[in-house]
N, C-alpha and C. Protein backbone atom coordinates (compact mmCIF):
# COMPACT_ATOMS: atom_id res chain seq x y z
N UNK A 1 97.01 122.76 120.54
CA UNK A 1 97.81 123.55 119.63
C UNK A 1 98.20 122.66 118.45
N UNK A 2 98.01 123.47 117.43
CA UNK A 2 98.30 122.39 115.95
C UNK A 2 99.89 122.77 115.84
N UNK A 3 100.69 122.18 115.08
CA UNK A 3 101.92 122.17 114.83
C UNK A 3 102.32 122.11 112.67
N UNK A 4 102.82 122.19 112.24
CA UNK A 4 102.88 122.19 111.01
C UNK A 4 104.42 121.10 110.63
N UNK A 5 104.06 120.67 109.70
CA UNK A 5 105.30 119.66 109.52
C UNK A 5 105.35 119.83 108.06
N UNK A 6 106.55 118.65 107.71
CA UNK A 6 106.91 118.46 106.37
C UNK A 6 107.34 117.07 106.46
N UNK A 7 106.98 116.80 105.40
CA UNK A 7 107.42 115.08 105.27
C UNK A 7 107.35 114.29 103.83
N UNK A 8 107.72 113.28 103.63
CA UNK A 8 107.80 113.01 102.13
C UNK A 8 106.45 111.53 102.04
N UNK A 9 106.03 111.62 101.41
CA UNK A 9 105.12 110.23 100.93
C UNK A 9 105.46 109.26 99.71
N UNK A 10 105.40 108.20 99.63
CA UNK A 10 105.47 107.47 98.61
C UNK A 10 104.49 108.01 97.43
N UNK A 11 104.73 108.01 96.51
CA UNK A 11 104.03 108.45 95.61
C UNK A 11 102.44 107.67 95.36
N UNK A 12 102.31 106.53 95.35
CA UNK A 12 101.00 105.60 95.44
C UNK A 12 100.55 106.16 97.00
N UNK A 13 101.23 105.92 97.83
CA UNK A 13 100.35 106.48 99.18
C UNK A 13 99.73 107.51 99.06
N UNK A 14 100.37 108.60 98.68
CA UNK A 14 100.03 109.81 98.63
C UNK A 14 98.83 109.67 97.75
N UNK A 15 99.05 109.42 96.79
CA UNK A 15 97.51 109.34 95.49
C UNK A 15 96.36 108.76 96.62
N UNK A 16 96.47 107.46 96.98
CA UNK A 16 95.71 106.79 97.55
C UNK A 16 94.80 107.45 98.70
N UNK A 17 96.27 108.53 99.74
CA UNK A 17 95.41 109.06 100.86
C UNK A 17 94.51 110.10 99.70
N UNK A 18 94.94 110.86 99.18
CA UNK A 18 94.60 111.77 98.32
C UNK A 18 92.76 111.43 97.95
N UNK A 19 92.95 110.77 97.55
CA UNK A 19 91.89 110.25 96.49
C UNK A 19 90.46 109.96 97.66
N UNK A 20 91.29 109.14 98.84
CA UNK A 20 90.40 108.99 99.69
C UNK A 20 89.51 109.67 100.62
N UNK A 21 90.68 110.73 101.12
CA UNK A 21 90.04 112.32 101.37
C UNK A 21 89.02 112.79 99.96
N UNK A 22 89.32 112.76 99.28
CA UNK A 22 88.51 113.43 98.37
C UNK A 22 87.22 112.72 98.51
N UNK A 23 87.20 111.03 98.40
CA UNK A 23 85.81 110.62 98.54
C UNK A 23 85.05 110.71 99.81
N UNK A 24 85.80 110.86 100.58
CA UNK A 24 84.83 111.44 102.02
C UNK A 24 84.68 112.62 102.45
N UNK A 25 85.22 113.48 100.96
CA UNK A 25 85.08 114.90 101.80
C UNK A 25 85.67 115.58 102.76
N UNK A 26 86.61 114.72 102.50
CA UNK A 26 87.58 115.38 104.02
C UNK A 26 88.95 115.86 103.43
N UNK A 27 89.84 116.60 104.29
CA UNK A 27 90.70 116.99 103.93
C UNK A 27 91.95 116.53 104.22
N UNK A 28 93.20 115.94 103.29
CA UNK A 28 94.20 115.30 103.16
C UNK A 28 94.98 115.33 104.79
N UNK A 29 95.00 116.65 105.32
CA UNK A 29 95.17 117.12 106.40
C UNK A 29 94.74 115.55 107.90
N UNK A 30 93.59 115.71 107.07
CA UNK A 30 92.19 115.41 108.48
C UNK A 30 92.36 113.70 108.02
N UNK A 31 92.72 113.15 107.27
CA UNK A 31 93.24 111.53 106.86
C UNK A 31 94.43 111.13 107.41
N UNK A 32 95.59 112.03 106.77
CA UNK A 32 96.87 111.44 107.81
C UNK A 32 96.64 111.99 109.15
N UNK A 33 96.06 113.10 109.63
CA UNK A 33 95.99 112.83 111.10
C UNK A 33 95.25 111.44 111.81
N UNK A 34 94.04 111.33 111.74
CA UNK A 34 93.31 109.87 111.86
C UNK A 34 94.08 109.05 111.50
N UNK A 35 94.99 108.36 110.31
CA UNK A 35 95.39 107.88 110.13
C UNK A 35 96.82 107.53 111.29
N UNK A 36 97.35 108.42 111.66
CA UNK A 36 98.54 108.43 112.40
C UNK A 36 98.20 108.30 114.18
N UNK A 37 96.97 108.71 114.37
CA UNK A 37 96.32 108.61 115.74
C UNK A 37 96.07 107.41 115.83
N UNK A 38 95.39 106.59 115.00
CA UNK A 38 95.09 104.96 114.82
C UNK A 38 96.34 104.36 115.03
N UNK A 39 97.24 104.56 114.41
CA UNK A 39 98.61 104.00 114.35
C UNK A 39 99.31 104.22 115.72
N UNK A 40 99.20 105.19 116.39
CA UNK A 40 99.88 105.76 117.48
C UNK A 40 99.02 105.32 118.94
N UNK A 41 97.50 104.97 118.56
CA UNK A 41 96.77 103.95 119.71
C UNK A 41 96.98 103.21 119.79
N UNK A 42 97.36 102.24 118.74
CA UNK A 42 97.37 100.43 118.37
C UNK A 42 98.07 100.40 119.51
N UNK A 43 98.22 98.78 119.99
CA UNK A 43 99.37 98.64 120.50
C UNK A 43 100.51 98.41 119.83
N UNK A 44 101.52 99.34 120.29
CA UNK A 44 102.89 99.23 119.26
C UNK A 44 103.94 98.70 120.47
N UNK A 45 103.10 98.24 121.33
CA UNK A 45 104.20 97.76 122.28
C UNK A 45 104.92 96.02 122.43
N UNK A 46 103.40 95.76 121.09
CA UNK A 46 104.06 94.32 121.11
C UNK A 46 105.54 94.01 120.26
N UNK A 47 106.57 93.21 121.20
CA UNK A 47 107.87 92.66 120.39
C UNK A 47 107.03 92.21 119.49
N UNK A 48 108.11 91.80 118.24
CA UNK A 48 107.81 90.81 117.05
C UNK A 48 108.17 89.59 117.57
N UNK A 49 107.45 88.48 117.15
CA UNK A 49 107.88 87.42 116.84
C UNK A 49 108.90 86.50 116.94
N UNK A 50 109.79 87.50 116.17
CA UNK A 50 111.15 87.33 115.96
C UNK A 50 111.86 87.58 116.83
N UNK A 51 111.41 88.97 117.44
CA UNK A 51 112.56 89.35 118.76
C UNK A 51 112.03 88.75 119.87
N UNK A 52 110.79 88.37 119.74
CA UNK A 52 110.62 87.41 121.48
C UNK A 52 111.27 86.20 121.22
N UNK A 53 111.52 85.19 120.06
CA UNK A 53 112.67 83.93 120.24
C UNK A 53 113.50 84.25 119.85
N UNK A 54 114.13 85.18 119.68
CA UNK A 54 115.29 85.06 119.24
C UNK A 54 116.70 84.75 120.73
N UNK A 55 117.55 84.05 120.28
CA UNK A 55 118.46 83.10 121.07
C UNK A 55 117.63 81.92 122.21
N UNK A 56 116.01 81.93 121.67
CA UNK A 56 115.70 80.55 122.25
C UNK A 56 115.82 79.04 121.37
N UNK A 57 116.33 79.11 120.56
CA UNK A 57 116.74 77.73 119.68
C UNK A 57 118.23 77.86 119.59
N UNK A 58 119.16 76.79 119.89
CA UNK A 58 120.06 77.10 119.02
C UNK A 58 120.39 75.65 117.88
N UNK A 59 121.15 75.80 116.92
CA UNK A 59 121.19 74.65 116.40
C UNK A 59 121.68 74.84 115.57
N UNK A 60 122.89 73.70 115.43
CA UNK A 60 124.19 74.18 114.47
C UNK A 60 123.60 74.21 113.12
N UNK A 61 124.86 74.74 112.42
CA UNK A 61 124.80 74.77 110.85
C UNK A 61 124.26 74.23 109.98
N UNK A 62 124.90 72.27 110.56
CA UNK A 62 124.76 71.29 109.89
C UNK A 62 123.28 70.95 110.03
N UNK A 63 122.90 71.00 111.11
CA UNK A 63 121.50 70.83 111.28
C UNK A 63 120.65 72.00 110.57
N UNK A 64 120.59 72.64 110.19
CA UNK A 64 119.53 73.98 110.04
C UNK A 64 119.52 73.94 108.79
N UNK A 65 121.23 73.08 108.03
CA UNK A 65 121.38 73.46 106.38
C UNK A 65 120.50 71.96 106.08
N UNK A 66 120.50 70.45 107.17
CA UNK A 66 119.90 69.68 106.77
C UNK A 66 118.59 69.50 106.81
N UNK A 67 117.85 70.60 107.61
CA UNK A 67 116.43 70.45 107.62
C UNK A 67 115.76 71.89 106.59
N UNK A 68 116.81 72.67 106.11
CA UNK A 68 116.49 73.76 104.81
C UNK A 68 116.41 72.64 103.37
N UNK A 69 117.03 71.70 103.35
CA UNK A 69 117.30 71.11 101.99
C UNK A 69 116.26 69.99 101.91
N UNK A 70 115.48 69.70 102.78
CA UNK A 70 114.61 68.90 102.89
C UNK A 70 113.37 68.79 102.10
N UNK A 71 112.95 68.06 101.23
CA UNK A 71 112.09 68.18 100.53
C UNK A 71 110.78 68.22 100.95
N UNK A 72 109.93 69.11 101.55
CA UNK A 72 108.93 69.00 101.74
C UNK A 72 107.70 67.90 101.01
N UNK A 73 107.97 68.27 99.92
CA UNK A 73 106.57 67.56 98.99
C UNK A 73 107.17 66.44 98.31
N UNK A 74 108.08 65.74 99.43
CA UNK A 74 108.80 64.45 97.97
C UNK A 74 107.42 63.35 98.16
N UNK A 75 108.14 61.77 98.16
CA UNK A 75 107.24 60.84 98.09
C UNK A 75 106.86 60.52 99.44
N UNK A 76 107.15 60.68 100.68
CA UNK A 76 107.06 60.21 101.83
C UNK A 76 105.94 60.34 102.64
């Protein structure tokens, strides 16, 4: 059973899917679906990055502000 929706696009997306349906002959319809099925197979189950360490470092202020100010590319 198909379902009907409404939704808003960025304006460049929209051109972009637009344009692209058009060069394959397909219909705007038949792009964001494929498009959203791809997206909805991936695995979306992986954490980020970020949320798998996050509270595995800790390290004060002083330390984090002295290794931010650090000159990477000096003479050393």
């Amino acid at each position: 059973m198909r379902r009907k929706i409404g939704t808003t696009l960025d304006a460049a997306l929209y051109r972009r899917a637009k344009e692209t349906a058009r060069r394959q002959g397909r219909g705007l319809n038949e792009v964001i679906e494929e498009a959203l099925a791809r997206f909805l197979a991936a695995d979306t189950s992986r954490v980020s990055i970020a949320a798998q360490t996050r509270g595995s470092f800790t390290v004060s202020e002083r330390a984090l502000r002295t290794v931010l100010s650090e000159d990477l590319y000096g003479p050393d």
